[in-house]
Protein backbone atom coordinates (compact mmCIF):
# COMPACT_ATOMS: atom_id res chain seq x y z
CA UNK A 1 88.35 107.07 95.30
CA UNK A 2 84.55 107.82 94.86
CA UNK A 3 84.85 106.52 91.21
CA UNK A 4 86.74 103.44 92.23
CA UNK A 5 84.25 102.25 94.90
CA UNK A 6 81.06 103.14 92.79
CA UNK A 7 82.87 100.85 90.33
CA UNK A 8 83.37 98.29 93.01
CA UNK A 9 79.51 98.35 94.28
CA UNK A 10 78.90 97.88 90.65
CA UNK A 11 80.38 94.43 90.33
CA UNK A 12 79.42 93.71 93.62
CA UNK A 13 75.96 93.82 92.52
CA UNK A 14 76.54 92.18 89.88
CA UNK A 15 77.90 89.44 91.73
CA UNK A 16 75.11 89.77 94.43
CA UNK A 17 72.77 87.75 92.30
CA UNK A 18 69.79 87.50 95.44
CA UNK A 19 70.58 91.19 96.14
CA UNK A 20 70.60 91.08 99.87
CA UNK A 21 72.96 93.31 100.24
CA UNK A 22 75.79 90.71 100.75
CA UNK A 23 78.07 88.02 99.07
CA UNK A 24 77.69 84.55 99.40
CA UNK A 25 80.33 82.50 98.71
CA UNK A 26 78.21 80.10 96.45
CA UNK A 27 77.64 83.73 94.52
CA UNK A 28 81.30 84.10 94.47
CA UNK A 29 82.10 80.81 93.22
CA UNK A 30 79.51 81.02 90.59
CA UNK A 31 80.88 84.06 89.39
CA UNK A 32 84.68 83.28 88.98
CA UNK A 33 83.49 79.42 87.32
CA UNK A 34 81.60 82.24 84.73
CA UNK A 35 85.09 84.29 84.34
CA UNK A 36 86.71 81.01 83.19
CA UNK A 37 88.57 80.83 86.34
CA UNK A 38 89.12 77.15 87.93
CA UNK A 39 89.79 76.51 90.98
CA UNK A 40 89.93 73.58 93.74
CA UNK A 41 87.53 74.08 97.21
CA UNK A 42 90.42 75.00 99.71
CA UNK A 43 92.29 77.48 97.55
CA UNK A 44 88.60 78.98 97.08
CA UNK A 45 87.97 79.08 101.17
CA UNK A 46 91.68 80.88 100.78
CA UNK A 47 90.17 83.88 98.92
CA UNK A 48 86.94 83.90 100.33
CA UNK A 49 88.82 83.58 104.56
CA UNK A 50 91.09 86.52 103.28
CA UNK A 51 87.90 89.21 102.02
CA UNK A 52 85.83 87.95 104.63
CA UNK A 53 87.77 89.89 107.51
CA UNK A 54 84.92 88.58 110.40
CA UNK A 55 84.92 85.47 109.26
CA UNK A 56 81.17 85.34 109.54
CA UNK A 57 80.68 83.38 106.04
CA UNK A 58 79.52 86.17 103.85
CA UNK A 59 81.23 89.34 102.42
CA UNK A 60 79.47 92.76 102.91
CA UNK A 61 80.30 95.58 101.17
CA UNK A 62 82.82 97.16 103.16
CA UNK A 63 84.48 94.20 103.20
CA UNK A 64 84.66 94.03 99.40
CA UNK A 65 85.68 97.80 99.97
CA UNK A 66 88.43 97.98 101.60
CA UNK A 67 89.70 94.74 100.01
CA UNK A 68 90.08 96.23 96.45
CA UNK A 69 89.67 99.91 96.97
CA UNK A 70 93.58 100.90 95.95
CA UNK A 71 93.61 97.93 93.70
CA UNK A 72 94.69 100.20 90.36
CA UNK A 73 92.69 98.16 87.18
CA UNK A 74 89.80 97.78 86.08
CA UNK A 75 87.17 96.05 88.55
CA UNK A 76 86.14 92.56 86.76
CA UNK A 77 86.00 89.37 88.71
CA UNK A 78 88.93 87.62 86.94
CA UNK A 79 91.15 90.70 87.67
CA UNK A 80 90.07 90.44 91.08
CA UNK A 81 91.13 86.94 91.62
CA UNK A 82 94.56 87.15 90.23
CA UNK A 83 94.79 90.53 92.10
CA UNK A 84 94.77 88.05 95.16
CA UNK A 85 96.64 85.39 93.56
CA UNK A 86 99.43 87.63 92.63
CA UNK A 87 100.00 85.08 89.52
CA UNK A 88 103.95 86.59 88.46
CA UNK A 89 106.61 85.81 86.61
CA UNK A 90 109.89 87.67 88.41
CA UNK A 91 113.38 87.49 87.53
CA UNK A 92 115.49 89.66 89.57
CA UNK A 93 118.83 88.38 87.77
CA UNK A 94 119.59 85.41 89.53
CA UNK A 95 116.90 83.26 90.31
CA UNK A 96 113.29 83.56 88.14
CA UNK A 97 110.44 82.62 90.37
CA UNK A 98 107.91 80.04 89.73
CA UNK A 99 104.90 81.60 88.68
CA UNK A 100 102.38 79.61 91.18
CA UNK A 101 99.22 78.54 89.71
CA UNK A 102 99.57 80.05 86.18
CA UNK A 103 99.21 76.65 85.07
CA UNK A 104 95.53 77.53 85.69
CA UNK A 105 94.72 80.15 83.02
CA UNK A 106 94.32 79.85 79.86
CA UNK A 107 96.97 82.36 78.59
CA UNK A 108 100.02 81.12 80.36
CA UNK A 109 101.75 81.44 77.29
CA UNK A 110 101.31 85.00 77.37
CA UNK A 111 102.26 85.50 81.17
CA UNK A 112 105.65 83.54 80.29
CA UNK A 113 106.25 86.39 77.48
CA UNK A 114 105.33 89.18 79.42
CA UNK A 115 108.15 87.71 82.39
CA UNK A 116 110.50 86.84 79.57
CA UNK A 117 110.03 90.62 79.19
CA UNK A 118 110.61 92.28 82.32
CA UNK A 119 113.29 89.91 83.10
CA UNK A 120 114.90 91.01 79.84
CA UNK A 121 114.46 94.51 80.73
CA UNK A 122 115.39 93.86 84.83
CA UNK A 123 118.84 92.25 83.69
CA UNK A 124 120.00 95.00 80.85
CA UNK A 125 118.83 98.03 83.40
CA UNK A 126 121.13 95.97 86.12
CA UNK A 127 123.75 95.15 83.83
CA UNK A 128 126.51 97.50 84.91
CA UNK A 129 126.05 95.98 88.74
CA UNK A 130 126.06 92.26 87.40
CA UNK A 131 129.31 93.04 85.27
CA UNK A 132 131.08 94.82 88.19
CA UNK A 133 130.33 92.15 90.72
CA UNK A 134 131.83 89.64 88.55
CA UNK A 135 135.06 91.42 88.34
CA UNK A 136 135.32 91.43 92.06
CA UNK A 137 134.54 88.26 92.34
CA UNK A 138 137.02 86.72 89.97
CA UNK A 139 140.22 89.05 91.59
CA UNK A 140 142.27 87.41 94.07
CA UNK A 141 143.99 90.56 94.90
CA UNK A 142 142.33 92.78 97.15
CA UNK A 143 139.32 94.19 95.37
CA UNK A 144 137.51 97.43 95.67
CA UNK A 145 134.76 99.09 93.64
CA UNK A 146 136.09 102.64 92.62
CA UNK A 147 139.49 100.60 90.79
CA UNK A 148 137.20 98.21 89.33
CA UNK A 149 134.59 100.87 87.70
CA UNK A 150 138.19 102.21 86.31
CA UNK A 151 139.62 99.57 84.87
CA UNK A 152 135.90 98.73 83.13
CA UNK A 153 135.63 102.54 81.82
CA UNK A 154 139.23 102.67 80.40
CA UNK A 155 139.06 99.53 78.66
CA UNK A 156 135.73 99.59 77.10
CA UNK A 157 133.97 102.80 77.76
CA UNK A 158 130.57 103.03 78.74
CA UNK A 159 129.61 100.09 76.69
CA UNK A 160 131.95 97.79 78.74
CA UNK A 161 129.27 98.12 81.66
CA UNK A 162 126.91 96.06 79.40
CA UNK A 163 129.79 93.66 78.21
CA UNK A 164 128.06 90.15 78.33
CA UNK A 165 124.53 91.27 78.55
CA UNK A 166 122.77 90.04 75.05
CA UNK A 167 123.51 86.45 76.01
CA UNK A 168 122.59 87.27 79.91
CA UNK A 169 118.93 88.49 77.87
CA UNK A 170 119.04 85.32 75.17
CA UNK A 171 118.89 82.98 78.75
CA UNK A 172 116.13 84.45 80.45
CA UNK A 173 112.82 83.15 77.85
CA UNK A 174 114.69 79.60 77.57
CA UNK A 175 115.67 79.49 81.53
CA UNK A 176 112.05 80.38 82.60
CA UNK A 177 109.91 78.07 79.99
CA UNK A 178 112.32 75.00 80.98
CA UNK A 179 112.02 75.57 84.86
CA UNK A 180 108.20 76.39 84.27
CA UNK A 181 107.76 73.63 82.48
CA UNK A 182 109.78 70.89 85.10
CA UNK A 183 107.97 72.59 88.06
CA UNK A 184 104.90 71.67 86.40
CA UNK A 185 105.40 68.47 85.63
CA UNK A 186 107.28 67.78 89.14
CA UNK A 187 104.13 69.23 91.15
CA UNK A 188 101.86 66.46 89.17
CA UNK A 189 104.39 63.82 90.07
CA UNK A 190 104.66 64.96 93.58
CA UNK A 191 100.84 65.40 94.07
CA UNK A 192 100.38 61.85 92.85
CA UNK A 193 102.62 60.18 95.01
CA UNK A 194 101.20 62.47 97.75
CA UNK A 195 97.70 61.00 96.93
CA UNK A 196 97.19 65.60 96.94
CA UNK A 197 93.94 65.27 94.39
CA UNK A 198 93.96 69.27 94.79
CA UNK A 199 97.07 69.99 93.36
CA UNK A 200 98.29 71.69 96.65
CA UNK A 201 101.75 69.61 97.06
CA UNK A 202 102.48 72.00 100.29
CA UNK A 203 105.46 74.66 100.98
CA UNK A 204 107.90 71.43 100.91
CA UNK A 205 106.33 70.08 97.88
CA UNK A 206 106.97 73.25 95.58
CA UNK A 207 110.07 73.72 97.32
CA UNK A 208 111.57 70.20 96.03
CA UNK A 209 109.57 70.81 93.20
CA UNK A 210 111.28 74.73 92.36
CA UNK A 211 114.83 73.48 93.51
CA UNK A 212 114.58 70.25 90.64
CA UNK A 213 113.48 72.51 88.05
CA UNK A 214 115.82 75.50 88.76
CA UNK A 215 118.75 72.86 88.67
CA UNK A 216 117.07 71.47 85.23
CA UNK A 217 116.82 74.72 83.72
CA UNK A 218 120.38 76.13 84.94
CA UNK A 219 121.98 72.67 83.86
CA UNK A 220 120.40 73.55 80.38
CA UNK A 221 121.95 76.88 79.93
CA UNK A 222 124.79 76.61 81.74
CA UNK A 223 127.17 77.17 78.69
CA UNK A 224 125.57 80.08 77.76
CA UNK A 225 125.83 81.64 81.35
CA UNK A 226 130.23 80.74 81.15
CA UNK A 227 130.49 81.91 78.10
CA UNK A 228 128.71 85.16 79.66
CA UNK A 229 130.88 85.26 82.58
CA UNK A 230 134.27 84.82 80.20
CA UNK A 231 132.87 87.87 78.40
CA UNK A 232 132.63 90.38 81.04
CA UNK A 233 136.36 88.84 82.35
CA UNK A 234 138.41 88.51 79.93
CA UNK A 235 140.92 91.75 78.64
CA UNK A 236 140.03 93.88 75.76
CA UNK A 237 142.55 93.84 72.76
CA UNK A 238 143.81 97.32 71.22
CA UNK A 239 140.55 98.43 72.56
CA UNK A 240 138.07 95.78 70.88
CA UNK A 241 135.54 93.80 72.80
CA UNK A 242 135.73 90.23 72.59
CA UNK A 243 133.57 88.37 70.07
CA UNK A 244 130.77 85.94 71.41
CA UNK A 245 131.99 83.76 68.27
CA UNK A 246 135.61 83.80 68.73
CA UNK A 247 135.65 82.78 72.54
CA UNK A 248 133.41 80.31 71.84
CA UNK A 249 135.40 78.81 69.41
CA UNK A 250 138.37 79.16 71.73
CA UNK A 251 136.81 77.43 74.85
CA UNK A 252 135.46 74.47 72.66
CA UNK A 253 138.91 74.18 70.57
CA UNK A 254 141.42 74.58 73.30
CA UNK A 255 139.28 73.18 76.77
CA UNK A 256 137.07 70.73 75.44
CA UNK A 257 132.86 70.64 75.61
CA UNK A 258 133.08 69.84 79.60
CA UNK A 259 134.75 73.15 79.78
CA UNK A 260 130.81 74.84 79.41
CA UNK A 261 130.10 73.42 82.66
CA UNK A 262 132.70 74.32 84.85
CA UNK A 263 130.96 75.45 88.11
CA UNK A 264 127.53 73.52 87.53
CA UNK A 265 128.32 71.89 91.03
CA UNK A 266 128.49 74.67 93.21
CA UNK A 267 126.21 76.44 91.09
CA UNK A 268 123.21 73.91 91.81
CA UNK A 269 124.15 73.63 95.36
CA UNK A 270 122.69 77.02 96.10
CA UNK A 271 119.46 76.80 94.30
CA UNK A 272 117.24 74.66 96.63
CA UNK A 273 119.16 76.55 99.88
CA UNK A 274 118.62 79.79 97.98
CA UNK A 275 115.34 78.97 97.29
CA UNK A 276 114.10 77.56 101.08
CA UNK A 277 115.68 80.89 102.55
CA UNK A 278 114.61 83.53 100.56
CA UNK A 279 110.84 81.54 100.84
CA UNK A 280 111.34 81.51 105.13
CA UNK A 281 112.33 84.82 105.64
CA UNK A 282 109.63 86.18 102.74
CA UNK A 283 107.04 84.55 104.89
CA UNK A 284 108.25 85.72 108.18
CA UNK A 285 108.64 89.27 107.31
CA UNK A 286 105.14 89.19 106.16
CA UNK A 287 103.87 87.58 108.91
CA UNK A 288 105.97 90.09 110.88
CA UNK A 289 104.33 92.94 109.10
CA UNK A 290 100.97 91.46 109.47
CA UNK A 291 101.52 91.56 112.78
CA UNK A 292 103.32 94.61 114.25
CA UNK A 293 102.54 97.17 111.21
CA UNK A 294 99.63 96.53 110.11
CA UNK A 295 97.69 95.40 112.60
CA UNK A 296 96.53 92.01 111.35
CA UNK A 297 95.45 93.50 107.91
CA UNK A 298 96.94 92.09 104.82
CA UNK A 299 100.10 93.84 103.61
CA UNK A 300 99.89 95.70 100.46
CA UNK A 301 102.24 95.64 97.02
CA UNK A 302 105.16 98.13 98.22
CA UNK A 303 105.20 95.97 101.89
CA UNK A 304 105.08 92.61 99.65
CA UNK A 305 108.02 93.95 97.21
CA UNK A 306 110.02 95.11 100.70
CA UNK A 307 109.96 91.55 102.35
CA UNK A 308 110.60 90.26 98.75
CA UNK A 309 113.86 92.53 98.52
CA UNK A 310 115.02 91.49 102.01
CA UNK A 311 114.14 88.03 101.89
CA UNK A 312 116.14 87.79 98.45
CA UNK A 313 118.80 89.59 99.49
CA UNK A 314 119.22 87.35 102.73
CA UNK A 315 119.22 84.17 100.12
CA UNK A 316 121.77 85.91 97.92
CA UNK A 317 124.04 86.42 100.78
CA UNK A 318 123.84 83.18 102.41
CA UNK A 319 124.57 81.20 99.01
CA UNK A 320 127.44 83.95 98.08
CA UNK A 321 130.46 82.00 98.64
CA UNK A 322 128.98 79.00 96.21
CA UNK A 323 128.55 81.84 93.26
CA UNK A 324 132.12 83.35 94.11
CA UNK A 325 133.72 79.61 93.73
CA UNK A 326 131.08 79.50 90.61
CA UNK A 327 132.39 82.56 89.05
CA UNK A 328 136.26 81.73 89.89
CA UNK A 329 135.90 78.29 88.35
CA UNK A 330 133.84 79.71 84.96
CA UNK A 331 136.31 82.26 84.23
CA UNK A 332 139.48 80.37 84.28
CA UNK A 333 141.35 78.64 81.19
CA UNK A 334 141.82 74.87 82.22
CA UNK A 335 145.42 75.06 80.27
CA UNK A 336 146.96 77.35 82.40
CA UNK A 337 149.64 76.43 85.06
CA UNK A 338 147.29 78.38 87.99
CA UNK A 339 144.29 76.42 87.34
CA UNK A 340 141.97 75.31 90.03
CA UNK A 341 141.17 71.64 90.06
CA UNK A 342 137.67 71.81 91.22
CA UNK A 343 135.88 72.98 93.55
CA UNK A 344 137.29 72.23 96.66
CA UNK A 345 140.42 73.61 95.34
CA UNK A 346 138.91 76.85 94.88
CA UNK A 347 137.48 76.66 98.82
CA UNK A 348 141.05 76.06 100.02
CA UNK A 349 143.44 78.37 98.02
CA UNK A 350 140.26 81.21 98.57
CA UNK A 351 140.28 80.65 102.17
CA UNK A 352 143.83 80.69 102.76
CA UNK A 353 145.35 83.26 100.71
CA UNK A 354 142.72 85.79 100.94
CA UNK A 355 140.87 84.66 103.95
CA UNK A 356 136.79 84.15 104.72
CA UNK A 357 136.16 87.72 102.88
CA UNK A 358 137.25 86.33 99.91
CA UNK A 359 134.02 84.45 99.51
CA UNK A 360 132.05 87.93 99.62
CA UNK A 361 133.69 89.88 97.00
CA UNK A 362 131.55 91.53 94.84
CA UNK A 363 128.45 91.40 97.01
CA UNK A 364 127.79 95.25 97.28
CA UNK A 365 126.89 95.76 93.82
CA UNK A 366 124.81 92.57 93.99
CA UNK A 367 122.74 93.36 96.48
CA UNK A 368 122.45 97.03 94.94
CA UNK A 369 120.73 94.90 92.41
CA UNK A 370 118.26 92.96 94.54
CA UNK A 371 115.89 96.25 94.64
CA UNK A 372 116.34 98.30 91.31
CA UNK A 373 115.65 94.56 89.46
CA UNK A 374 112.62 93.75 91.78
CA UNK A 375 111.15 97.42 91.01
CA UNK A 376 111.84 97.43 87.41
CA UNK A 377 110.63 93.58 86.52
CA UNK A 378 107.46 94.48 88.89
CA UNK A 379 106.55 97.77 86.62
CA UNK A 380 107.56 96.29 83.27
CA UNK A 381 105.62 92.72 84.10
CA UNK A 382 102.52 94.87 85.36
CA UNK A 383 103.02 96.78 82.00
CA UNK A 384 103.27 93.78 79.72
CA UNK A 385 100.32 92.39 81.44
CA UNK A 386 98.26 95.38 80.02
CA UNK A 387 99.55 95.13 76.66
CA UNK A 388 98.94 91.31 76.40
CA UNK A 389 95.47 91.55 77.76
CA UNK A 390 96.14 89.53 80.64
């Protein structure tokens, strides 16, 4: 701790160009324009209002202090600012964030690699969970966990836990650079119409703006995440897996290329709900936290990644039915006599042969997810970072 502060009061003199023994914020600004770090005026009165903990227009030292004293890397002013910005990339297996303001630095190219990463890594340390929760969700018996993880083991082995996760790993880089790359265009068309010279477009504004782009980006890979689902459903033969090939082949030869989208409708009916939720209750909890824990201090990474868990698994569970009718419609063959017609079809016959649980099957094992992914894409990201200079 005494290394970390006399490595703080270093920069801080550094920064503290008139050396009165305090930060101005002109000093501050000059020295993040010097880091290569742009920036608008109110997103700068942002970080300077949250150091500045008396508001009294200028940071002392023990302000600086006990702003960055647990902050674990190295003390520079560019590490500093993203510190506060929290610039990430997170996939938790679902949904992938959009990384806020990234579009700012000048190695987003490398931040969209190091998420592509820890996504990758997120989904294949997750994949037993995801492949489980599938099977429940596609039975129409009554379902249960301990038969499931049976059936999975004596049909495939160990392996069969990771059925369908390659292609779940190929989606994540394309998924994230299309979404990142519609949210970025969308904020600039929203901010023009908006007149918002700044950029800021608002909680509404990147709300529209994340729902578009996550619909975008799903409608783009949706055949990849079918094919996916049809993998980890489908029966083994004499105790072979199912090639990615073959079933391919099958779906486009005997269902036709609209087969690759069965779903897509109730699929992008949950993003922008998903997305408002989980964003409501993230901000409540912390405001919560801010409030009653902590004393009107700013929460810190574990209480940030515990209102991030809760608030995504709240999301996940309101928009559950919508990914069981998903799932149902994805893994059936459209020749069969038992087909569903759509989705309403699936609602119906759901509802009344297996009642309103029958929307929620396979939602242990998905929110078992919600924290391992968080925790793991959190460390690898943070790792990747390192690696990639960032």
């Amino acid at each position: 701790m005494d290394d970390k502060e006399l490595e703080l009061y270093r920069i801080f003199q550094a920064i503290d160009v008139e050396h009165n023994g305090c930060i101005l914020p002109e000093e501050l600004w000059d020295a993040l324009v010097k880091a290569g770090i742009e920036m608008d005026d109110e997103e700068f009165a942002r970080f300077v209002e949250h150091v500045d903990k008396d508001n009294n227009g200028i940071i002392t030292f023990e302000e600086w202090r006990d702003f960055l004293l647990l902050y674990p890397h190295e003390a520079t002013i560019e590490n500093i600012y993203h510190h506060w910005e929290r610039v990430c990339l997170v996939d938790i297996g679902e949904q992938a964030v959009i990384p806020e303001g990234i579009s700012r630095h000048v190695h987003r190219s490398r931040y969209f690699i190091a998420g592509a990463i820890a996504g990758a890594a997120s989904r294949t340390a997750t994949a037993p969970l995801d492949r489980l929760k599938v099977l429940l969700q596609v039975q129409t018996v009554r379902a249960s966990v301990v038969p499931a993880i049976k059936k999975i083991l004596k049909e495939d082995g160990i392996l069969g836990f990771f059925r369908g996760n390659g292609i779940n790993v190929v989606k994540v880089a394309p998924e994230s650079a299309i979404k990142f790359y519609t949210y970025e265009m969308l904020k600039k068309v929203i901010g023009d119409s908006m007149g918002a010279d700044s950029g800021d477009i608002g909680t509404s504004g990147r709300l529209l703006a994340g729902g578009i782009a996550g619909a975008v980006a799903q409608t783009s890979i949706y055949p990849l995440d079918l094919v996916k689902t049809r993998l980890q459903t489908c029966t083994s033969e004499a105790g072979k897996s199912p090639q990615l090939k073959t079933l391919t082949k099958e779906i486009w030869i005997h269902e036709g290329p609209r087969a690759f989208y069965k779903g897509l409708i109730p699929s992008l009916l949950g993003i922008i709900p998903y997305a408002g939720i989980d964003l409501a209750a993230y901000e409540t909890l912390k405001d919560m936290s801010r409030t009653y824990i902590l004393q009107d201090s700013e929460p810190g990474p574990l209480i940030q990644l515990g209102c991030g868990t809760i608030s995504g698994a709240l999301g996940a569970t309101c928009v559950y039915p919508l990914q069981v009718i998903r799932t149902r419609l994805q893994a059936q063959r459209s020749n069969t006599a038992a087909a569903y017609k759509g989705m309403s079809d699936v609602f119906w016959r759901t509802l009344q042969n297996e009642g309103y649980t029958g929307f929620y099957k396979g939602l242990f094992p998905n929110l078992l997810k919600v924290v391992p992914a968080a925790s793991i894409t959190y460390m690898v990201y943070e790792a990747m970072k390192k690696k990639l200079d960032l």
